[in-house]
N, C-alpha and C. Protein backbone atom coordinates (compact mmCIF):
# COMPACT_ATOMS: atom_id res chain seq x y z
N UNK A 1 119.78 109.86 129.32
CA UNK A 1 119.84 108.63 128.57
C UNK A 1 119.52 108.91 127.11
N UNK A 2 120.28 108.51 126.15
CA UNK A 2 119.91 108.96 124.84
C UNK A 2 119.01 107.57 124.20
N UNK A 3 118.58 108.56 123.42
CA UNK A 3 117.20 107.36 122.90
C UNK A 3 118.01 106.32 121.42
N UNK A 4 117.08 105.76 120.99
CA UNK A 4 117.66 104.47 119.98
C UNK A 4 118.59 104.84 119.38
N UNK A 5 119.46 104.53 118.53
CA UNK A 5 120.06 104.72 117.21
C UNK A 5 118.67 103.98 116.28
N UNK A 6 119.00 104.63 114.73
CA UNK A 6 118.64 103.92 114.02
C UNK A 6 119.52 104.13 112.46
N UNK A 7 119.18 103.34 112.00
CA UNK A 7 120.10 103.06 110.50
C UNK A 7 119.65 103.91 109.66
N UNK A 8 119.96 104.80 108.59
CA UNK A 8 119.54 105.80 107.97
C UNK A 8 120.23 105.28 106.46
N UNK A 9 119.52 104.89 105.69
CA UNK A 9 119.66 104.28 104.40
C UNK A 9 120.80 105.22 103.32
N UNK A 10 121.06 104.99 102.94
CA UNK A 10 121.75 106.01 101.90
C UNK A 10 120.81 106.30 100.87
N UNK A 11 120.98 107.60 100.13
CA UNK A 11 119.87 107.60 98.82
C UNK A 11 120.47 106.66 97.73
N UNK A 12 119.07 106.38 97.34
CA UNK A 12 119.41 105.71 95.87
C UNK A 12 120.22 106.47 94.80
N UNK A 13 120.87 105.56 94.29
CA UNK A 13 121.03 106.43 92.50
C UNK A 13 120.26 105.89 91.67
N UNK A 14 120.18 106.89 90.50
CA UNK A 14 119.51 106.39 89.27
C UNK A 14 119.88 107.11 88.00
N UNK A 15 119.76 105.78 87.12
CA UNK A 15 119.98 106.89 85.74
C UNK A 15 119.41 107.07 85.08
N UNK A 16 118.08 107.78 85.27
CA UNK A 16 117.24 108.34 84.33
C UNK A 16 116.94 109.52 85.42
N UNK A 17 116.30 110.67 84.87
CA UNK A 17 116.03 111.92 86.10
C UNK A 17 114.35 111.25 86.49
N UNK A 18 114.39 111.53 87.99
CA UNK A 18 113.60 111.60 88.76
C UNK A 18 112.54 112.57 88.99
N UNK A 19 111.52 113.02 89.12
CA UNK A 19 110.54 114.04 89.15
C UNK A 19 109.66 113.54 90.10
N UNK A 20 110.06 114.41 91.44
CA UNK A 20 108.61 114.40 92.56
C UNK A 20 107.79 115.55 92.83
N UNK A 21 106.55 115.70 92.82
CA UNK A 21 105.67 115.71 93.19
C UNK A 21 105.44 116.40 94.84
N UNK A 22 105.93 117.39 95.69
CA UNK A 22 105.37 117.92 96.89
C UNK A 22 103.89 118.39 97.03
N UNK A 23 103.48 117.15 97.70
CA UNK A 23 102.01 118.28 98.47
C UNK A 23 102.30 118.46 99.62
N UNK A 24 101.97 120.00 99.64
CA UNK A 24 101.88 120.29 101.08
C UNK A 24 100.72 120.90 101.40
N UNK A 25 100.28 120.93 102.81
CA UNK A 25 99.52 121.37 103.44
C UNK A 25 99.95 122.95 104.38
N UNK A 26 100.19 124.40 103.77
CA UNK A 26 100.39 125.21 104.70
C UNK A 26 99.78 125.52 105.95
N UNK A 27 98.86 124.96 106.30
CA UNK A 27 97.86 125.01 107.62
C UNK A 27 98.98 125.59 108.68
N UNK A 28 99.92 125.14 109.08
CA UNK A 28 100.68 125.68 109.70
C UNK A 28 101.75 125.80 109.07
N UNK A 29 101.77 127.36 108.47
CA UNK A 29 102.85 127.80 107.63
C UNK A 29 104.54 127.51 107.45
N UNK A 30 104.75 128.14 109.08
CA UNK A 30 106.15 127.82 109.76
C UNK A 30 106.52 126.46 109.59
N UNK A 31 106.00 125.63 109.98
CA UNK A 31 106.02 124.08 110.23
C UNK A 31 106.39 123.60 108.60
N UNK A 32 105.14 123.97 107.45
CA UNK A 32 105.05 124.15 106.47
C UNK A 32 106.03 124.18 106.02
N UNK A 33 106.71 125.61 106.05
CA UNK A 33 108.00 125.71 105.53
C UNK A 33 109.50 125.03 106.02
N UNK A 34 109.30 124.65 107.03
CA UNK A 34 110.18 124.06 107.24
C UNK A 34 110.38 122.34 106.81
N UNK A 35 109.16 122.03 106.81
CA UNK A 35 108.90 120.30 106.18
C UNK A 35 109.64 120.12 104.42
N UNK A 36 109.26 121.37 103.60
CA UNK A 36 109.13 121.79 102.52
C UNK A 36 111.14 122.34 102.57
N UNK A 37 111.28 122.71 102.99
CA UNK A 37 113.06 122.83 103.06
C UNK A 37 114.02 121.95 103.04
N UNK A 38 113.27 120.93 103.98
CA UNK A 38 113.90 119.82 104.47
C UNK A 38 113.85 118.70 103.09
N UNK A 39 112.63 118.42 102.63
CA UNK A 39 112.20 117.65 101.51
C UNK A 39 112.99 118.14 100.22
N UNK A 40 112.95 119.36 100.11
CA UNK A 40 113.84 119.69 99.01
C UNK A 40 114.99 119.67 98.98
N UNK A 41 115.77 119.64 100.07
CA UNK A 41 117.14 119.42 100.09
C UNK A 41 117.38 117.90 99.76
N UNK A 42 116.57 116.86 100.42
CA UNK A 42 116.26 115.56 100.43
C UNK A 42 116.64 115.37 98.70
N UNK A 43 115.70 116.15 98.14
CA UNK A 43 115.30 115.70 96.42
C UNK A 43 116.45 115.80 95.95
N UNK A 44 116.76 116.98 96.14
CA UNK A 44 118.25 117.65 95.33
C UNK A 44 119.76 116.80 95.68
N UNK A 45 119.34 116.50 96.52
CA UNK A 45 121.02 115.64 97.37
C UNK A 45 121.09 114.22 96.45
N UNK A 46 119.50 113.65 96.32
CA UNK A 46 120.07 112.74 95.25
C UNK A 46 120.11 112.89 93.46
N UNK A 47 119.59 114.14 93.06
CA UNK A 47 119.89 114.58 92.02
C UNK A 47 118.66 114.66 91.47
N UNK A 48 117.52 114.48 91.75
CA UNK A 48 116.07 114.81 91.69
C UNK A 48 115.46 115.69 91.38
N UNK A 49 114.53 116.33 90.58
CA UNK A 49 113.63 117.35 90.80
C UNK A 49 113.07 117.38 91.70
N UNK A 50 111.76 118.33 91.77
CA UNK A 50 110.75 118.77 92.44
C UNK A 50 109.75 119.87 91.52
N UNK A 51 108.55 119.64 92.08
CA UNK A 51 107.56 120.84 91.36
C UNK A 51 107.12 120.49 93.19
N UNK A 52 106.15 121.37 93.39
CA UNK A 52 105.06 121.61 94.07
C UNK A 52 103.69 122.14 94.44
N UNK A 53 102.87 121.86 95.01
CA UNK A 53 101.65 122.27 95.05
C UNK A 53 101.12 122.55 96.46
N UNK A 54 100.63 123.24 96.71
CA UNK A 54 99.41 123.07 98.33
C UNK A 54 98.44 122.89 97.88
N UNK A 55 97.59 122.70 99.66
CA UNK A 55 96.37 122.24 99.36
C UNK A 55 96.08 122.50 100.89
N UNK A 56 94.48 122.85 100.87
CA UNK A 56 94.29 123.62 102.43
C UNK A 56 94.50 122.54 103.57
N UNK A 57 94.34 121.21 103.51
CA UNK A 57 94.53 120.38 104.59
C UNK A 57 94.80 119.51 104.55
N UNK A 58 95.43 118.50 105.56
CA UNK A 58 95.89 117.19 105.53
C UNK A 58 94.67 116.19 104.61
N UNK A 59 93.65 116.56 104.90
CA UNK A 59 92.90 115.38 104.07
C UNK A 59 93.00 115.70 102.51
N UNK A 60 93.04 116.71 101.91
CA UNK A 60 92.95 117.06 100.73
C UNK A 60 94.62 116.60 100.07
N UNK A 61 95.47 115.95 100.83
CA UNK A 61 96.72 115.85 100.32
C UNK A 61 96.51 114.11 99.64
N UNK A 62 95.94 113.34 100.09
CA UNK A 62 95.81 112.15 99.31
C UNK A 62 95.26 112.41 97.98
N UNK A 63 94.17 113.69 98.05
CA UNK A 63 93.35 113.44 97.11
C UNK A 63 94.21 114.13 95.29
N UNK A 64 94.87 115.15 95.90
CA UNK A 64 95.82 116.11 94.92
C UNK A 64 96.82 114.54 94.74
N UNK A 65 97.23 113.92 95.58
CA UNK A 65 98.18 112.91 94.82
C UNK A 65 97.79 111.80 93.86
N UNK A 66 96.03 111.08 94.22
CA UNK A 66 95.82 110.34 93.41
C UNK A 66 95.68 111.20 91.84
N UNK A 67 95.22 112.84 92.01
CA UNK A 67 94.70 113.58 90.99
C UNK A 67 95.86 113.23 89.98
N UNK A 68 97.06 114.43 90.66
CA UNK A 68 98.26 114.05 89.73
C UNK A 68 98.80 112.69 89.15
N UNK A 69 98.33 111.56 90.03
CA UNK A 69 99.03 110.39 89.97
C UNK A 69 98.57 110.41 88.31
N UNK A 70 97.07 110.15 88.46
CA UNK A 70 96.33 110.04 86.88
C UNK A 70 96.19 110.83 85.95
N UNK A 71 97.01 112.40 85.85
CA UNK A 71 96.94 113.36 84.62
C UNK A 71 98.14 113.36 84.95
N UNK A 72 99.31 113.18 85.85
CA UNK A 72 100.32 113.96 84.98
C UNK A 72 101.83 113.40 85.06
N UNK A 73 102.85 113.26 85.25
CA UNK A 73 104.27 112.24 84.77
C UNK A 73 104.96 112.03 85.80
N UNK A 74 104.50 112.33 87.15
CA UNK A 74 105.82 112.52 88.23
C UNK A 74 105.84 110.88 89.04
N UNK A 75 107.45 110.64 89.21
CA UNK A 75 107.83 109.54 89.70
C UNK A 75 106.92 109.51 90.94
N UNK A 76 107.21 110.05 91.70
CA UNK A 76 106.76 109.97 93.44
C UNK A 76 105.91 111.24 93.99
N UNK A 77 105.90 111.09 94.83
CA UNK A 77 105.03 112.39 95.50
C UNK A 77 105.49 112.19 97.53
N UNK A 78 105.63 113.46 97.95
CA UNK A 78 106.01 113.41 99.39
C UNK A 78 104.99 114.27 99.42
N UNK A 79 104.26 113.80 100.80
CA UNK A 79 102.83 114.46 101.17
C UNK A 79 103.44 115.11 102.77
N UNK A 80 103.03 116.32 102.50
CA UNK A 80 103.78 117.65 103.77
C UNK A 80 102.62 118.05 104.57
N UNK A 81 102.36 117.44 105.72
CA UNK A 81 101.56 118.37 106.45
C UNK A 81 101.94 118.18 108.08
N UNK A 82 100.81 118.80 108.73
CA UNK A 82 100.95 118.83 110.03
C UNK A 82 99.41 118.83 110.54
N UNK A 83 98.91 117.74 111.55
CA UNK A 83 98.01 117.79 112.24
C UNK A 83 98.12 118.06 113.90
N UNK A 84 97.68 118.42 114.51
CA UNK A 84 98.24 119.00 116.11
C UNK A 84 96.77 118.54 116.47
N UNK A 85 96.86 117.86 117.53
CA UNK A 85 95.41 117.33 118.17
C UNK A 85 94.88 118.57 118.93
N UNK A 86 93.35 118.96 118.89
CA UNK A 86 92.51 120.04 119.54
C UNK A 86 91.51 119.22 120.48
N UNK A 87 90.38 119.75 120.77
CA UNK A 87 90.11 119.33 121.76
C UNK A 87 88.63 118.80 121.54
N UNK A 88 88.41 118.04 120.07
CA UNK A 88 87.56 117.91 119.43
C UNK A 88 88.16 116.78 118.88
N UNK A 89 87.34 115.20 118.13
CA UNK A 89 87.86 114.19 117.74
C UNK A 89 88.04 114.60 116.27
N UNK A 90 87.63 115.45 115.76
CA UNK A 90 88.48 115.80 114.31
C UNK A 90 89.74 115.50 113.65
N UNK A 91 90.78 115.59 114.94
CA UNK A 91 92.08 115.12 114.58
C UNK A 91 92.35 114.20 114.66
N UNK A 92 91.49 112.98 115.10
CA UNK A 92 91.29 111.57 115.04
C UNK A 92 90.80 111.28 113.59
N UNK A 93 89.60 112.15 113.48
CA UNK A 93 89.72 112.04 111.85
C UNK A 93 90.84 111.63 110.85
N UNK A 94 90.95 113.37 110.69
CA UNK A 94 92.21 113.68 110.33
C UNK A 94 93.36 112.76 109.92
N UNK A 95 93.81 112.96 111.03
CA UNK A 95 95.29 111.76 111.03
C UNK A 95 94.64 110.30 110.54
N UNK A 96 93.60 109.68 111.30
CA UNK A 96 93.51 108.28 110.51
C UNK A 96 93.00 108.08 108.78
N UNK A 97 92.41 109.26 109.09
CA UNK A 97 91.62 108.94 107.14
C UNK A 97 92.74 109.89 106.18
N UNK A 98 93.82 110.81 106.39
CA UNK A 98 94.64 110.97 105.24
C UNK A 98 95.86 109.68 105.78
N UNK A 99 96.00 109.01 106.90
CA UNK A 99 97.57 108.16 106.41
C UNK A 99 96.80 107.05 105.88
N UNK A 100 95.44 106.47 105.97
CA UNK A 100 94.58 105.75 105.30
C UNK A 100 95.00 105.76 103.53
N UNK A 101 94.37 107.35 103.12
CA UNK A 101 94.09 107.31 101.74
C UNK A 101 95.51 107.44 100.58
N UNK A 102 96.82 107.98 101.99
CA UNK A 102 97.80 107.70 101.37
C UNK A 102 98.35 106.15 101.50
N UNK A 103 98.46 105.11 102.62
CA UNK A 103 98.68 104.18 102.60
C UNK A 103 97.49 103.20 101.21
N UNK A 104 96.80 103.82 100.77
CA UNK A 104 95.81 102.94 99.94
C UNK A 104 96.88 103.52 98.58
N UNK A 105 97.11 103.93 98.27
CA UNK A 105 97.77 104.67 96.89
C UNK A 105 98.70 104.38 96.99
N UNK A 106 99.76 104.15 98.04
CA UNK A 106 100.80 102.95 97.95
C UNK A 106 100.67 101.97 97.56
N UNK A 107 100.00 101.48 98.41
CA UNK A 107 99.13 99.94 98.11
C UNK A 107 98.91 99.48 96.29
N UNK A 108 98.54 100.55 96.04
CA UNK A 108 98.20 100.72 94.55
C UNK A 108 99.52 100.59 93.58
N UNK A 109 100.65 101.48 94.09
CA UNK A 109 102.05 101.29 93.54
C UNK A 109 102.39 102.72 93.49
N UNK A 110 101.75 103.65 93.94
CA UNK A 110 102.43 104.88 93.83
C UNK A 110 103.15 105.05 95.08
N UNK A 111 104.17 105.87 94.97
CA UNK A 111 105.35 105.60 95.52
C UNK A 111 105.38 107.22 96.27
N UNK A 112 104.95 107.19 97.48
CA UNK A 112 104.82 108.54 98.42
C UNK A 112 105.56 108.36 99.76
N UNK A 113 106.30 108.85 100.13
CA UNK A 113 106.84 109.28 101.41
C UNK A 113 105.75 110.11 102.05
N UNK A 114 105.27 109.60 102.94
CA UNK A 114 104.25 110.11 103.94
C UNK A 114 104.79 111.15 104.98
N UNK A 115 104.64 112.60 105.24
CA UNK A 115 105.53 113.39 106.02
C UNK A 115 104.24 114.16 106.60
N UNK A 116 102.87 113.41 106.77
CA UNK A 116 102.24 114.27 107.69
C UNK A 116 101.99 114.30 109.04
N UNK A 117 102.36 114.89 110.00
CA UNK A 117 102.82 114.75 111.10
C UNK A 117 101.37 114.92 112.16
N UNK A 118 101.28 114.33 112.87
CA UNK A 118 100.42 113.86 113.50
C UNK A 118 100.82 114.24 115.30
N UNK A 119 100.76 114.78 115.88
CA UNK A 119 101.18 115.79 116.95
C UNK A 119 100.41 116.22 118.21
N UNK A 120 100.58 115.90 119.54
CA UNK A 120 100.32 116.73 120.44
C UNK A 120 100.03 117.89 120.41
N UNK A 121 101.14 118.74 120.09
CA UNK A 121 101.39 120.23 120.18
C UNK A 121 102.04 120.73 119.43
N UNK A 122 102.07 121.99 119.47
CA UNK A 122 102.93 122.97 118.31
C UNK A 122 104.40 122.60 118.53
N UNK A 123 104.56 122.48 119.68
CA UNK A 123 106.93 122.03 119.90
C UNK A 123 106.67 120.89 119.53
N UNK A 124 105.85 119.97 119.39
CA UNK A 124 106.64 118.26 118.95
C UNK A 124 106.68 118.72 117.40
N UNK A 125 105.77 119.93 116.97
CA UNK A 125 105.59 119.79 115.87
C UNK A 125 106.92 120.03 115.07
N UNK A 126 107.28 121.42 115.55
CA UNK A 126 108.71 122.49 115.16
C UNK A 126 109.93 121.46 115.40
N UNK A 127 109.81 120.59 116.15
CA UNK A 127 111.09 119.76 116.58
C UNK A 127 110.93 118.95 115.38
N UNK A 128 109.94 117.93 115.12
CA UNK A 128 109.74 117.00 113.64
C UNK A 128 110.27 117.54 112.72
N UNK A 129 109.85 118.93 112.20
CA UNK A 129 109.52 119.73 110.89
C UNK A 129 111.15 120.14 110.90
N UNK A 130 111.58 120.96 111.58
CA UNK A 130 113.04 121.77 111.70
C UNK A 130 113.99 120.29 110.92
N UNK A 131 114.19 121.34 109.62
CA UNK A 131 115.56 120.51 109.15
C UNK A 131 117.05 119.91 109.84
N UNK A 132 117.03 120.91 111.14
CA UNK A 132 118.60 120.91 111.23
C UNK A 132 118.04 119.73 112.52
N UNK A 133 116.44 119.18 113.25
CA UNK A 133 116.49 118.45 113.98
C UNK A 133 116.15 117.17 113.51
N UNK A 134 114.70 116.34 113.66
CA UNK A 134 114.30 115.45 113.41
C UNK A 134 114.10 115.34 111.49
N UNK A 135 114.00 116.56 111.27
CA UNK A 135 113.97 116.88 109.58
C UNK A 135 112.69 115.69 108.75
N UNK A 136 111.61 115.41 109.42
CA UNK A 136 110.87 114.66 108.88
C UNK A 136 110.53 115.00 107.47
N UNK A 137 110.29 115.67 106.92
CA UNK A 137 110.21 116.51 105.52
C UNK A 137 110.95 115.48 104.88
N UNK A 138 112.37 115.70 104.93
CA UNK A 138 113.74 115.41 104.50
C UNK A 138 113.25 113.74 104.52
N UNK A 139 112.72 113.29 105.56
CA UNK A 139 112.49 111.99 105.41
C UNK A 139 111.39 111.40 104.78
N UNK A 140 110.45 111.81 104.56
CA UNK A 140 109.38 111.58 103.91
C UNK A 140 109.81 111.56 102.00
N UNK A 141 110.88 112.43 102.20
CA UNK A 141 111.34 112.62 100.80
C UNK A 141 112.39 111.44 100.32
N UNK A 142 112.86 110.94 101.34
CA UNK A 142 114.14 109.99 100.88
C UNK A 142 113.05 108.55 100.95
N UNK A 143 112.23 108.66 101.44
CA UNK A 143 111.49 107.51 101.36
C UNK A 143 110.70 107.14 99.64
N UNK A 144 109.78 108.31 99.70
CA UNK A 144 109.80 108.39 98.56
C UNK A 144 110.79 108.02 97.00
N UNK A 145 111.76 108.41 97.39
CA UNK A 145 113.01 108.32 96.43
C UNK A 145 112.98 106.68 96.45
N UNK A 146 113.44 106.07 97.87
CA UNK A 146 113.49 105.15 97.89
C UNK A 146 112.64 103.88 97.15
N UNK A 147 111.29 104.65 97.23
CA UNK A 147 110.17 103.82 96.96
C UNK A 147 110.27 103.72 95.08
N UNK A 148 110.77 104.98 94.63
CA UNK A 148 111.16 104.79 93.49
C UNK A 148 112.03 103.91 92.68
N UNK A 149 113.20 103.69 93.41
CA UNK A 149 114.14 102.78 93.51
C UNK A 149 113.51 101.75 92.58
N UNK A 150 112.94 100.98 94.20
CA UNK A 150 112.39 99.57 94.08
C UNK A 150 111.16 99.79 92.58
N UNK A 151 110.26 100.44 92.52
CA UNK A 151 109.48 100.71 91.38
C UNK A 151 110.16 100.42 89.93
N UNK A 152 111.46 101.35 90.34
CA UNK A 152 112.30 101.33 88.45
C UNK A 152 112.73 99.60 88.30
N UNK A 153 113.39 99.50 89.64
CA UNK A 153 114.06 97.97 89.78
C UNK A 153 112.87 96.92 89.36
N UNK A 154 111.93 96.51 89.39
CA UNK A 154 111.02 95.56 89.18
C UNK A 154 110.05 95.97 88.47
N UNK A 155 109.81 97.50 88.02
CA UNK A 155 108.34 97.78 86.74
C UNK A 155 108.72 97.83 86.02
N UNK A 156 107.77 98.16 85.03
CA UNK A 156 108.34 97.94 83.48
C UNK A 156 107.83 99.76 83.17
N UNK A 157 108.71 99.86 81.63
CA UNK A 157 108.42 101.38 81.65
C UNK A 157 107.51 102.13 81.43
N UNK A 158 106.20 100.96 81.37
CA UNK A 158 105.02 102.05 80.84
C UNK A 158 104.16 101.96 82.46
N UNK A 159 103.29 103.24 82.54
CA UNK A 159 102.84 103.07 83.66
C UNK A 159 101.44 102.73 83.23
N UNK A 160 100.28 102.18 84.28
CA UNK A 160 99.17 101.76 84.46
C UNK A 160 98.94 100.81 85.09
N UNK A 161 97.83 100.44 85.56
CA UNK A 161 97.45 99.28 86.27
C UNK A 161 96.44 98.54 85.80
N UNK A 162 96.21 97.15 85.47
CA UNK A 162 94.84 96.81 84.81
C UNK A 162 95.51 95.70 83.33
N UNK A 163 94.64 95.36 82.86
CA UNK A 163 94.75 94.72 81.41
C UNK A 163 96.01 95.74 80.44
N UNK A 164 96.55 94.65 80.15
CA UNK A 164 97.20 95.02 79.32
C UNK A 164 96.88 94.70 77.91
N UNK A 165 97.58 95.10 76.68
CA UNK A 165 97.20 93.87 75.16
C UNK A 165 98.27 93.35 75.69
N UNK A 166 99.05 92.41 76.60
CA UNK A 166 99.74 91.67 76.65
C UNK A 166 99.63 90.48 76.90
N UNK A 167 98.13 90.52 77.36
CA UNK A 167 97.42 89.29 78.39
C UNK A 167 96.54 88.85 77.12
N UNK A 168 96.44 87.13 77.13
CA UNK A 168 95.89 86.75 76.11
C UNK A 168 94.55 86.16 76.71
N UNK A 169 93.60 85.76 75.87
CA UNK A 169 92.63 84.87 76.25
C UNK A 169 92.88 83.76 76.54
N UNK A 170 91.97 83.00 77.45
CA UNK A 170 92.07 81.68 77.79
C UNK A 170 92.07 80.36 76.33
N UNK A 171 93.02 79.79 75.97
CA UNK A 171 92.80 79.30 74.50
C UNK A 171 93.24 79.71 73.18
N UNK A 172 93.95 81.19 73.76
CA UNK A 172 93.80 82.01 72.45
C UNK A 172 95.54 81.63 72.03
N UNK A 173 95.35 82.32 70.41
CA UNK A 173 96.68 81.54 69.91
C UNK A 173 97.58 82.95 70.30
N UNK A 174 98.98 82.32 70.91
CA UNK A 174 100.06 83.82 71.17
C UNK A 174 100.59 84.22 69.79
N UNK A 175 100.05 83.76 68.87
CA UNK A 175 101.06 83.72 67.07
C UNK A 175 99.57 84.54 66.19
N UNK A 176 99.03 84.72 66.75
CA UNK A 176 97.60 85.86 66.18
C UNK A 176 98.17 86.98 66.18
């Protein structure tokens, strides 16, 4: 019996160049590299850059994205890892407090495709990660893109969050 269909978006276009942001987590190298293949093909197919970075573990990948978010210019960020449950609640950790600290930085408006994989075992893992199968990488990256989309479509071009000098006082004259 074959399992769902589902609808697979087309990438966005855009006309200004795009610049994302990969964190990955090599913890499991293979896996690693294959998430990281997949994502870059993702970037490039819609005409995108890429830079990248690691970082030793799934939890440390929220934290490298808020870092960059606030020193340095990149549209999006796709966060690459792999967690495989052991036999210790760590990976309960794990998995809930980094899709936490990346779902909070969305929340915020930064625009991340989440690609850390959260896993039984090493084969659910290789099946996710492998480009030519489930290609989650690849998807974490078009999400991202996506999320950019909507960002260019409704923000304005300066980035920040907070007071602007655009916002006046209560009373105050707009002709000052």
């Amino acid at each position: 019996m074959a399992g769902p269909s589902h609808y697979i978006m087309p990438l966005p276009d855009f006309d200004k160049p795009v610049k994302i942001l990969i964190v990955a987590s090599p913890y499991y190298k293979d896996i690693s590299d294959h998430q990281i293949a997949g994502a870059k093909a993702e970037i490039e197919k819609a005409g995108a850059t890429w830079d990248i970075i690691e970082v030793p573990g799934a939890l440390e990948i929220p934290t490298a994205i808020g870092i960059a978010e606030r020193m340095s210019n990149f549209d999006g960020y796709v966060a690459l890892g792999c967690v495989i449950r052991g036999e210790t609640t760590h990976y309960d950790t794990v998995c809930n407090d980094s899709s936490r600290a990346v779902q909070l930085l969305g929340l915020q408006g930064v625009c991340i495709g989440n690609g850390i994989l959260t896993v039984e075992n090493y084969e659910q893992a290789a099946v996710r990660a492998d480009p030519d199968q489930m290609n989650k990488g690849g998807g974490a990256a078009a999400a991202a893109l996506h999320l950019i989309a909507i960002a260019r479509k409704w923000g304005k071009a300066t980035k920040g969050v907070g007071f602007t000098k655009d916002i006046m006082l209560a009373g105050g004259d707009s002709t000052a």
